[in-house]
N, C-alpha and C. Protein backbone atom coordinates (compact mmCIF):
# COMPACT_ATOMS: atom_id res chain seq x y z
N UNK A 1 116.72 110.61 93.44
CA UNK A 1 116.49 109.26 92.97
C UNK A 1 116.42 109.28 91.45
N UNK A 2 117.21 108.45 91.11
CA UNK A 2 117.21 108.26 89.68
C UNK A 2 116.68 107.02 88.89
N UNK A 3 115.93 106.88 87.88
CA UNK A 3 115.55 105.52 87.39
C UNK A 3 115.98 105.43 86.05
N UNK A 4 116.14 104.01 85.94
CA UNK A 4 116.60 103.51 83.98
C UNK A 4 116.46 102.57 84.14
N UNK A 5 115.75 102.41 82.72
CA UNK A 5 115.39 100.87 81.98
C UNK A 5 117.15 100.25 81.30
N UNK A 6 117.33 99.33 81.65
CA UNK A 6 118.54 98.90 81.94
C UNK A 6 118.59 98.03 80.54
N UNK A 7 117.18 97.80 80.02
CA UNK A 7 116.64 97.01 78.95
C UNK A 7 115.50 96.13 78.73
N UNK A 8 114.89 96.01 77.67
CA UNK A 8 114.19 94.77 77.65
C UNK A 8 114.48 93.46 77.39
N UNK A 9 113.60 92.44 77.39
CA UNK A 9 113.83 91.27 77.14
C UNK A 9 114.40 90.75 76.46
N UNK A 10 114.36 91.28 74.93
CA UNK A 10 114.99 90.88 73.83
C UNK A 10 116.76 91.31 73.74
N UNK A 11 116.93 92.07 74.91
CA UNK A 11 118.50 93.11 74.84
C UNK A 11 119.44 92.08 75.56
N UNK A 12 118.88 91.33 76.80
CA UNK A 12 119.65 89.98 77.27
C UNK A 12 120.10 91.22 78.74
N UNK A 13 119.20 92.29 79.42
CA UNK A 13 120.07 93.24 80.34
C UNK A 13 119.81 91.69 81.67
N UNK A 14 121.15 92.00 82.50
CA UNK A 14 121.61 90.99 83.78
C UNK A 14 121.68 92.20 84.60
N UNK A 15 121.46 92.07 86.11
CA UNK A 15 121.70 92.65 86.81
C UNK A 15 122.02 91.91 88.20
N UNK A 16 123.21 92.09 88.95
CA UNK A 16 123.71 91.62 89.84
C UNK A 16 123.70 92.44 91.35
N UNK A 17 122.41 91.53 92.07
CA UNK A 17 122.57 92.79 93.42
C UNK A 17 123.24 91.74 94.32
N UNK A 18 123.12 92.05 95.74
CA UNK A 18 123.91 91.48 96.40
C UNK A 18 122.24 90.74 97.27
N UNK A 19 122.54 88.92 97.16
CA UNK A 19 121.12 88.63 98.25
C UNK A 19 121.15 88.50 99.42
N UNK A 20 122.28 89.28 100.33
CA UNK A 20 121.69 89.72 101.96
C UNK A 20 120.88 91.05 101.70
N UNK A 21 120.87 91.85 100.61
CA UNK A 21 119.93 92.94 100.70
C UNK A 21 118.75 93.18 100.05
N UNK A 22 118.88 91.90 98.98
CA UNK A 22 117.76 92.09 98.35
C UNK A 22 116.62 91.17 98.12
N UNK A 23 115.37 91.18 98.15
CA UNK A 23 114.86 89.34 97.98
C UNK A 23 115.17 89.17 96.22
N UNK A 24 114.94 88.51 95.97
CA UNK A 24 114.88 87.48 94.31
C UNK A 24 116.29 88.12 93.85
N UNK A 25 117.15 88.28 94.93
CA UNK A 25 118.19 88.52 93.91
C UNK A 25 119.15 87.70 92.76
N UNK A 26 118.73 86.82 92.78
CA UNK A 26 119.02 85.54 91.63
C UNK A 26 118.31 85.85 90.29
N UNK A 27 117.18 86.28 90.40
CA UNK A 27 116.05 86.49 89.45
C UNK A 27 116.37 87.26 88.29
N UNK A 28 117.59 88.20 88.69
CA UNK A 28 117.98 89.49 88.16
C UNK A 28 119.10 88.92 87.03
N UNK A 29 120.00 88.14 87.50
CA UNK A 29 121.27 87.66 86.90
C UNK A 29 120.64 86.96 85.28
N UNK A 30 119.66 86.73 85.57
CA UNK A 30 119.10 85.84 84.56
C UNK A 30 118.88 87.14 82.79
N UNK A 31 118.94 86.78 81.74
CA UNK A 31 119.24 87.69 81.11
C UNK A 31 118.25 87.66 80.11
N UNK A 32 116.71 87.18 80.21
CA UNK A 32 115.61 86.27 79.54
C UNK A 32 114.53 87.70 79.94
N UNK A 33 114.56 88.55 80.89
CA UNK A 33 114.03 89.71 80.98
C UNK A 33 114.23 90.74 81.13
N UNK A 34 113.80 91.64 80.92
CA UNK A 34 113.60 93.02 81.09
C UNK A 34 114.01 93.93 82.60
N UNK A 35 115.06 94.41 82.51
CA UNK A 35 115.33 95.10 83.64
C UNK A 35 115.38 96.87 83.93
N UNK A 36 114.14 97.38 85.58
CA UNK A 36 114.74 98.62 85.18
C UNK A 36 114.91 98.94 86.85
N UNK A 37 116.17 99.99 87.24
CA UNK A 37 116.22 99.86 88.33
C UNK A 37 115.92 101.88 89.03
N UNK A 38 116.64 101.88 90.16
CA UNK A 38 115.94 102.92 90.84
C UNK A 38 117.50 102.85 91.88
N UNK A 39 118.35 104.21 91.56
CA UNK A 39 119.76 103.99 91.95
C UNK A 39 119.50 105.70 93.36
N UNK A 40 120.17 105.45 93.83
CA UNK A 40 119.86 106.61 95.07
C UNK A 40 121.82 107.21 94.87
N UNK A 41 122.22 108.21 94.51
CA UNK A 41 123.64 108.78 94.31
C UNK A 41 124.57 107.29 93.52
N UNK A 42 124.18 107.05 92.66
CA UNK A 42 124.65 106.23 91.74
C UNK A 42 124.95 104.54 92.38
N UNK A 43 124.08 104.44 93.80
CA UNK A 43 123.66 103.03 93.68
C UNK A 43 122.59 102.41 93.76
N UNK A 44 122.21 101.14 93.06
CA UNK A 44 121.04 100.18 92.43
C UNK A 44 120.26 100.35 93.79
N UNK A 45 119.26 101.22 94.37
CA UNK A 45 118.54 100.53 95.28
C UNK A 45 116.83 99.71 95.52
N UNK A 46 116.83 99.54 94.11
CA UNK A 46 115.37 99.15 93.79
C UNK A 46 115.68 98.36 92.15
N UNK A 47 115.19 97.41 92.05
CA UNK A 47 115.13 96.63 90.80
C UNK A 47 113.29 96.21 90.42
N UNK A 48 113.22 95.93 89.15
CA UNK A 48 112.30 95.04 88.81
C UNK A 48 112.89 94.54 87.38
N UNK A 49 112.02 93.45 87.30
CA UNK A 49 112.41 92.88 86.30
C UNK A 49 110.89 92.18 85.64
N UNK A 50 110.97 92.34 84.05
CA UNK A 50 109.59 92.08 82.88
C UNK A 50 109.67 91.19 82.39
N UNK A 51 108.57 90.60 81.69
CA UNK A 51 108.41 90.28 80.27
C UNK A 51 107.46 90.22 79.67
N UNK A 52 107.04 89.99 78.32
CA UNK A 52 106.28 90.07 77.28
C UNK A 52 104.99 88.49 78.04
N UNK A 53 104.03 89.19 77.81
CA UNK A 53 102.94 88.00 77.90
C UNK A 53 103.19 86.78 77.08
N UNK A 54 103.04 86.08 76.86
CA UNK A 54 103.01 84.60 75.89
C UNK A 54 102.31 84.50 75.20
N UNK A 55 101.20 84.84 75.23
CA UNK A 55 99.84 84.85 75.03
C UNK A 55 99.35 85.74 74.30
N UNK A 56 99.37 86.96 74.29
CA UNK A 56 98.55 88.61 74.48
C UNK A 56 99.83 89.19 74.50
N UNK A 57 100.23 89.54 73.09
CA UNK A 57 100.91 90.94 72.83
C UNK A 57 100.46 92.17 73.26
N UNK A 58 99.56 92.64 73.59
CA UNK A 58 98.92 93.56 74.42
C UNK A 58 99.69 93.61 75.80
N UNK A 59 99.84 92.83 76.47
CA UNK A 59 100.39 92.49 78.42
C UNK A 59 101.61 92.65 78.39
N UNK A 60 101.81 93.21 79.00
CA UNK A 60 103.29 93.01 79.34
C UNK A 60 103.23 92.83 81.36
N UNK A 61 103.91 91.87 81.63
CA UNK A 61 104.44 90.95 83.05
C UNK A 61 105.45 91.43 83.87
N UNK A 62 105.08 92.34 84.82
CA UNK A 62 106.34 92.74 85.81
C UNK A 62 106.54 91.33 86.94
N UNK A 63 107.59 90.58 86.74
CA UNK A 63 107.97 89.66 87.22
C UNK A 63 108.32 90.00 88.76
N UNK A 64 109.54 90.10 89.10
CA UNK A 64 109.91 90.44 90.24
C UNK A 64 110.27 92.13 90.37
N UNK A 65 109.89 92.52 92.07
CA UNK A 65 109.97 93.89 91.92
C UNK A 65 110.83 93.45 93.51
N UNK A 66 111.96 94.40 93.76
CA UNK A 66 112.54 94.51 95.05
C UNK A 66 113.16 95.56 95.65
N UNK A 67 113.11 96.31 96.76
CA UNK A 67 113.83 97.07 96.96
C UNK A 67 115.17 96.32 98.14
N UNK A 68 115.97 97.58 98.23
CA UNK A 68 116.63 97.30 98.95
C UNK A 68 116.60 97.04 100.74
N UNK A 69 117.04 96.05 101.48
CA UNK A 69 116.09 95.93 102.75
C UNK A 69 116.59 97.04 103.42
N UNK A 70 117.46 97.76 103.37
CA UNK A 70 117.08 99.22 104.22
C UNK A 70 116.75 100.32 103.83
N UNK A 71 115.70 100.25 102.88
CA UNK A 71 115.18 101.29 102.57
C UNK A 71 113.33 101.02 102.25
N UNK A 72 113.17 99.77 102.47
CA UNK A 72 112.22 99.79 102.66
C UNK A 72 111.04 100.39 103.21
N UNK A 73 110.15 100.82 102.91
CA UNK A 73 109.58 101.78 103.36
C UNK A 73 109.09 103.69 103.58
N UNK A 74 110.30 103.42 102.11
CA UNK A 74 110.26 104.66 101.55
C UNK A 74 109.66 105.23 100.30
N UNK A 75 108.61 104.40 99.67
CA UNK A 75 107.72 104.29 99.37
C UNK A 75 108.81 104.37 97.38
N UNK A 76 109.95 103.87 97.86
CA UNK A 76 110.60 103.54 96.35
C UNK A 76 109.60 102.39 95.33
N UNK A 77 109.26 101.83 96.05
CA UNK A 77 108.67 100.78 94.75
C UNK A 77 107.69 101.06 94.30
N UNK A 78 106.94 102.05 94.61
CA UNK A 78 105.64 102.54 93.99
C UNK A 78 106.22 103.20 92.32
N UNK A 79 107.25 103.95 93.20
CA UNK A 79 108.52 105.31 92.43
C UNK A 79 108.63 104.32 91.42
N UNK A 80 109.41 103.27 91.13
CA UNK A 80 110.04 102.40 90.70
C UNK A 80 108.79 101.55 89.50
N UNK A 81 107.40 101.14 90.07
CA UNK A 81 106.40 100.71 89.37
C UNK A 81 105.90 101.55 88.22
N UNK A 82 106.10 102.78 89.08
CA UNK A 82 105.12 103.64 88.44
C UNK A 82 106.36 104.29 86.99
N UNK A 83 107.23 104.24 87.21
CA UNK A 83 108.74 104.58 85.85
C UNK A 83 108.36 103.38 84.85
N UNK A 84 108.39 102.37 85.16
CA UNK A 84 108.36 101.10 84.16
C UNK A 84 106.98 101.14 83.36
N UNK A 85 105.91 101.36 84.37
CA UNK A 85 104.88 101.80 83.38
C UNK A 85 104.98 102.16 82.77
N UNK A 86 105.41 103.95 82.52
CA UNK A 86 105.76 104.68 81.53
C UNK A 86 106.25 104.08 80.69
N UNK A 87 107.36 103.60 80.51
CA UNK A 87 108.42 103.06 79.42
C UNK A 87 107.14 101.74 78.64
N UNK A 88 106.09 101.05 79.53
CA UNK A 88 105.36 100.11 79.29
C UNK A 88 104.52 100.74 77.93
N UNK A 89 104.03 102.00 78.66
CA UNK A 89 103.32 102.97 77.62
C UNK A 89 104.03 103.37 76.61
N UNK A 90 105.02 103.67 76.56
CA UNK A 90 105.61 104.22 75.33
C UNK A 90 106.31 103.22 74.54
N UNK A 91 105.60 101.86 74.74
CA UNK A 91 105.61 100.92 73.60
C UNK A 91 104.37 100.09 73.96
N UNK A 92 103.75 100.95 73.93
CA UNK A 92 102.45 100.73 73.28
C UNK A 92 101.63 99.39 74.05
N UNK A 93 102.04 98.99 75.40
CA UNK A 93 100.84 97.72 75.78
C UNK A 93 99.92 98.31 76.32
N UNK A 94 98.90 97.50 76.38
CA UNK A 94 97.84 97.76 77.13
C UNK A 94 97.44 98.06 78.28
N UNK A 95 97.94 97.13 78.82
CA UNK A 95 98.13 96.09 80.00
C UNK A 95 99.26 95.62 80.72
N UNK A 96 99.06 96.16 81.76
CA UNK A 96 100.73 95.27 82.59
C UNK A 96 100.16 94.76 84.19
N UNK A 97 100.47 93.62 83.88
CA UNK A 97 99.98 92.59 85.11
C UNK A 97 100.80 92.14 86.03
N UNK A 98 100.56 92.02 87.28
CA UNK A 98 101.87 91.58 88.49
C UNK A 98 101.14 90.60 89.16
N UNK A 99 101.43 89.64 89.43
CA UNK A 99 101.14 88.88 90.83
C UNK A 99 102.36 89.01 91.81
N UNK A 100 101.49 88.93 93.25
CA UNK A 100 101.97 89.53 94.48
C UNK A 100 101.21 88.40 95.93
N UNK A 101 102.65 88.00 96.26
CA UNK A 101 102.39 86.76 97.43
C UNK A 101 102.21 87.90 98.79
N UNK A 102 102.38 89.11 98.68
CA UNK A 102 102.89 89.34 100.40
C UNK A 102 101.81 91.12 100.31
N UNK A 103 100.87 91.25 101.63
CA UNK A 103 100.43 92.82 101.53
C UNK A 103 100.98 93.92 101.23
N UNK A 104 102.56 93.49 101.82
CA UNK A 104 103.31 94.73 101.56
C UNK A 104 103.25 95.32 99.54
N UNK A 105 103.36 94.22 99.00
CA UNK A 105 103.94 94.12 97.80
C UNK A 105 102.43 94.73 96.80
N UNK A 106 101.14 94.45 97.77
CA UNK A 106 99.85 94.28 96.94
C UNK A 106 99.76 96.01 97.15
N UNK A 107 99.89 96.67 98.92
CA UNK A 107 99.76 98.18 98.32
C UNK A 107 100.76 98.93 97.52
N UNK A 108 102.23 98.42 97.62
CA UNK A 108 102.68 99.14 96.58
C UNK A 108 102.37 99.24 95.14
N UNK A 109 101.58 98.19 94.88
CA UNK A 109 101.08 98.04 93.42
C UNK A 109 99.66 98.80 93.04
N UNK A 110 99.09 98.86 94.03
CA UNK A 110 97.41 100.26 94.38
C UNK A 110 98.05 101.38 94.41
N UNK A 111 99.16 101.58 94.53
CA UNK A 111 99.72 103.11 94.85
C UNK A 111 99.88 103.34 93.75
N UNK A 112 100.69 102.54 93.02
CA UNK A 112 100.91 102.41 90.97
C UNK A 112 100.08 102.43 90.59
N UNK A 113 98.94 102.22 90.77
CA UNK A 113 97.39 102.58 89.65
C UNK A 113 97.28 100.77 89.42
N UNK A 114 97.57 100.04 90.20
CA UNK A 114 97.14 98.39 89.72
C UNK A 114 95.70 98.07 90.41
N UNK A 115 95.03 97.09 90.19
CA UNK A 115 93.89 96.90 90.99
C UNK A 115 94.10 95.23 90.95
N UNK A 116 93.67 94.86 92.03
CA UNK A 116 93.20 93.43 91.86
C UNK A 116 91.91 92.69 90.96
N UNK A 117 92.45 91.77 90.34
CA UNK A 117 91.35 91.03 89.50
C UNK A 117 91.07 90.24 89.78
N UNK A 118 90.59 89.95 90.95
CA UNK A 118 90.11 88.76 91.53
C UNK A 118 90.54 87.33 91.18
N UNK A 119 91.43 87.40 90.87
CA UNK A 119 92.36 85.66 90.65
C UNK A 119 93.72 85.65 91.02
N UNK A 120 93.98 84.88 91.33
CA UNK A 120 95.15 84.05 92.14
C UNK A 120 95.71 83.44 90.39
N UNK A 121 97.39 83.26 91.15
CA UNK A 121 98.43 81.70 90.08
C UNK A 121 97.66 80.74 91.10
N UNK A 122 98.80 80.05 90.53
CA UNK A 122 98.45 78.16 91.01
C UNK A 122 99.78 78.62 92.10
N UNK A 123 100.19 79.26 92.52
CA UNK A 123 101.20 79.29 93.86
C UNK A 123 100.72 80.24 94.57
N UNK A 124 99.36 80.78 94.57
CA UNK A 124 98.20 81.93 95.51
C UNK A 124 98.80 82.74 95.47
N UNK A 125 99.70 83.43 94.52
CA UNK A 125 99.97 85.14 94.59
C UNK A 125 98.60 85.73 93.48
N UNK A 126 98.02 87.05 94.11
CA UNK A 126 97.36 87.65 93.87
C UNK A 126 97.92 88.27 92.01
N UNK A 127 96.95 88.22 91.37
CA UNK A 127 97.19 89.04 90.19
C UNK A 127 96.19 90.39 90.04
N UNK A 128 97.30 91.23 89.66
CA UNK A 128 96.83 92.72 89.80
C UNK A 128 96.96 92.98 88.64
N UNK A 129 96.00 94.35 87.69
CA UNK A 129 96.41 94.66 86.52
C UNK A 129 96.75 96.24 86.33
N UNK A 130 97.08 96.67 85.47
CA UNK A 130 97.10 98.13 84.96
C UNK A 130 96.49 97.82 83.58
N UNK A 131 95.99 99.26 83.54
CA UNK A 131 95.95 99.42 81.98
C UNK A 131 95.68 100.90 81.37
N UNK A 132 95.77 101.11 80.44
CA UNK A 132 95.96 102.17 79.67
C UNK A 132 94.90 103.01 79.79
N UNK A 133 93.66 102.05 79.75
CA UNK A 133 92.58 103.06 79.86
C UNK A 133 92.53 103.67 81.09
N UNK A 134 92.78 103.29 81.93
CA UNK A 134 92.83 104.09 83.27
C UNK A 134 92.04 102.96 84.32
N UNK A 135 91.78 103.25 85.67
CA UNK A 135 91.02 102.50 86.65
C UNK A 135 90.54 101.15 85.75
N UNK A 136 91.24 99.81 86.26
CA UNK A 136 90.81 98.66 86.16
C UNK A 136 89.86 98.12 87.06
N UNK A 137 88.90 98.99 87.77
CA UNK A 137 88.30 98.13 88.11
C UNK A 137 88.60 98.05 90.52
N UNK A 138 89.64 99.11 90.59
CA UNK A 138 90.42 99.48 91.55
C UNK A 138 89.62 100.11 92.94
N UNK A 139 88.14 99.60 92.83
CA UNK A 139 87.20 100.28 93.99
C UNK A 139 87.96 99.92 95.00
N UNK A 140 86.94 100.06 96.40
CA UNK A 140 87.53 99.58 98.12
C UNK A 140 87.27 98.61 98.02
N UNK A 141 85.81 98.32 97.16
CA UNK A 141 85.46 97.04 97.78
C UNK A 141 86.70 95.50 97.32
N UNK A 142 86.79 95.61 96.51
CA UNK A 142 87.76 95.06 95.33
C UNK A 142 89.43 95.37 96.12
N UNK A 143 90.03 96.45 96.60
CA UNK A 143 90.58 96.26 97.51
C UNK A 143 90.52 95.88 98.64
N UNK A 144 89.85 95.98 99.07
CA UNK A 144 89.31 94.94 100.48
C UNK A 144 89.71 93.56 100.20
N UNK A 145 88.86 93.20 99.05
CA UNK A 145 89.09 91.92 98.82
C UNK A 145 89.60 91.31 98.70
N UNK A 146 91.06 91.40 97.89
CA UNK A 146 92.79 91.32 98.22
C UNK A 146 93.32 91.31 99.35
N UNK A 147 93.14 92.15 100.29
CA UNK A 147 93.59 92.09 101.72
C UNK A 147 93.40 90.94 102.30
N UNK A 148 91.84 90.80 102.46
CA UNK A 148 91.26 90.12 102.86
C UNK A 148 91.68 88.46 102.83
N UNK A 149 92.23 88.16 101.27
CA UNK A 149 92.69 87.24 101.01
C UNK A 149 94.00 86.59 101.86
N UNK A 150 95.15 87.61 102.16
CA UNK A 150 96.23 87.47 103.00
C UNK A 150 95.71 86.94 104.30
N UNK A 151 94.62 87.51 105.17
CA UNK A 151 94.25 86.99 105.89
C UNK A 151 94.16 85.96 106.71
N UNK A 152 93.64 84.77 105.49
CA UNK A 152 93.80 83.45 106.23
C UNK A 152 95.22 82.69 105.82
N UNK A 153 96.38 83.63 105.29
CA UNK A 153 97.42 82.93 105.56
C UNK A 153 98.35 82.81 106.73
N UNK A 154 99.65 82.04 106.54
CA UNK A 154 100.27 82.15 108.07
C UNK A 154 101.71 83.62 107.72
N UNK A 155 100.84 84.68 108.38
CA UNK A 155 102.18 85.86 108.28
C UNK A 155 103.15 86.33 109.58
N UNK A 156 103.73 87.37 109.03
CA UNK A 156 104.80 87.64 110.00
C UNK A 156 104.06 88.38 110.96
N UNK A 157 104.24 88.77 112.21
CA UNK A 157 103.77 89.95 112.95
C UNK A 157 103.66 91.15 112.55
N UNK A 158 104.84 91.47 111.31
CA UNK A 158 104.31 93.21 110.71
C UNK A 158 103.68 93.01 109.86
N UNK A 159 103.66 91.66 109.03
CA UNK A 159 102.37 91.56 107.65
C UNK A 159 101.17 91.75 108.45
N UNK A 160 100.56 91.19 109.83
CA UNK A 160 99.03 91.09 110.57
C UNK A 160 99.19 92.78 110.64
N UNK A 161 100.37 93.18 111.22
CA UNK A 161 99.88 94.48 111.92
C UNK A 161 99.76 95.78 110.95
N UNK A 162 100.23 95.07 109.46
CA UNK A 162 99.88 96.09 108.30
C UNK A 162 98.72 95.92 107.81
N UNK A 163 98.03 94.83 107.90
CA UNK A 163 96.71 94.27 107.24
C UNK A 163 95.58 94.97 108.56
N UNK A 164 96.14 94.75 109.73
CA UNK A 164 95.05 95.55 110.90
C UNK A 164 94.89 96.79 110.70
N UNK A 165 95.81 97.69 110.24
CA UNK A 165 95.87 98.96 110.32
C UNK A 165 95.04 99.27 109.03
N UNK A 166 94.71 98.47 108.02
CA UNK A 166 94.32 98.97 107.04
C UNK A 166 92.77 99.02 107.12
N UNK A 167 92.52 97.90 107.98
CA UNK A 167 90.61 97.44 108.08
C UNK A 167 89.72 99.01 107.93
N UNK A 168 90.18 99.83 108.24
CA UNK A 168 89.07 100.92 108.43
C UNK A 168 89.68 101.94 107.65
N UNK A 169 90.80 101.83 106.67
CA UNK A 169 91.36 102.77 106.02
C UNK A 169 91.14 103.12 105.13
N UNK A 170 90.91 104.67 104.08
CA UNK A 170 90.40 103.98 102.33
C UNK A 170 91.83 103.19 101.73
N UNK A 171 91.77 103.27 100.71
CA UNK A 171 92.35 102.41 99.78
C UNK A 171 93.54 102.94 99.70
N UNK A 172 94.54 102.64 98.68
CA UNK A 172 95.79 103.71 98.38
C UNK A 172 95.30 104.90 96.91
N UNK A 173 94.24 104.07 96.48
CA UNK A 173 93.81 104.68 95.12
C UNK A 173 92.81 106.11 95.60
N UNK A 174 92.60 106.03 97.27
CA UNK A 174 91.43 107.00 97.47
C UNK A 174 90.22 106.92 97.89
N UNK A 175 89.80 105.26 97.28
CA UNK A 175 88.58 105.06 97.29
C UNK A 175 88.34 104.53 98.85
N UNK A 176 87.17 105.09 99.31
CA UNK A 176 86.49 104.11 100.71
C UNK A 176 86.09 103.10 100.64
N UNK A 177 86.77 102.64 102.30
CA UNK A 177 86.66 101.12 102.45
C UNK A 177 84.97 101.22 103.32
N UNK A 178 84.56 101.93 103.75
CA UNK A 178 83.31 102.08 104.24
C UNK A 178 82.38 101.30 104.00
N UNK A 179 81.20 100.44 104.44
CA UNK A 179 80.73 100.00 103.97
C UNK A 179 79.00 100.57 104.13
């Protein structure tokens, strides 16, 4: 598996996947962010795409993250989170923040070193942070609490049966869910 920053925001990088395989594949074409992908024998099978906070030069915003739908489950997007960080670090932010509508999407981001910060957007995806100093904040209990949130929405049969399996599990970071 190979990864590259394809560019940042200011470079105008586009990337064109195909959308029977990928979700937000529209998201990519757009040339306003930051793209880096994750190619398996020289093809794209994992994308995300950045940008600069608005606000807080410090943050930097992983927008959309996707893998490819048959490979899901191969624990690429952690692979994939955890590369862009780096490149995040070696220009210097602080901070890199994701919001995340779906469980699947919330442990791959605990596997990356993100934690939940207890707030929601105004469209209820969860916002998670990283940061430089290390552990934001990433206990069980605090993961729990994210889960927990999916909960009372309406999911698929493998979103319930990934959220069941987790009730008595520790965390992805290590920490126990024990109470």
């Amino acid at each position: 598996m190979e990864f590259e920053l394809l560019g940042w925001p200011s470079d105008g990088p586009t990337l064109e996947l195909d959308w029977r395989r990928f979700s937000y594949a529209g998201k990519f074409v757009m040339s306003s962010t930051g793209k880096v992908v994750a190619r398996d024998g020289g093809t794209v099978v994992a994308a995300l795409a950045f940008n600069e906070d608005r606000t807080d030069p410090d943050t930097l915003w992983f927008r959309y993250v996707t893998v490819r739908d048959d490979r899901r489950g191969e624990g690429i997007g952690p692979k994939l989170l955890d590369f862009a960080l780096g490149r995040a670090s070696e220009r210097a932010y602080e901070r890199v923040k994701m919001a995340v509508n779906n469980p699947f999407a919330y442990e791959a981001c605990y596997r990356a070193g993100f934690a939940f910060t207890g707030e929601t957007t105004g469209i209820a995806e969860l916002v998670l942070v990283w940061t430089t100093a290390g552990d934001p904040g990433g206990d069980a209990e605090r993961y729990r609490d994210g889960l927990d949130r999916f909960c009372d929405r309406d999911l698929s049969d493998e979103e319930e049966a990934f959220l069941a399996e987790r009730t008595e599990r520790p965390s992805p970071n290590g920490a126990s869910n024990a109470e």
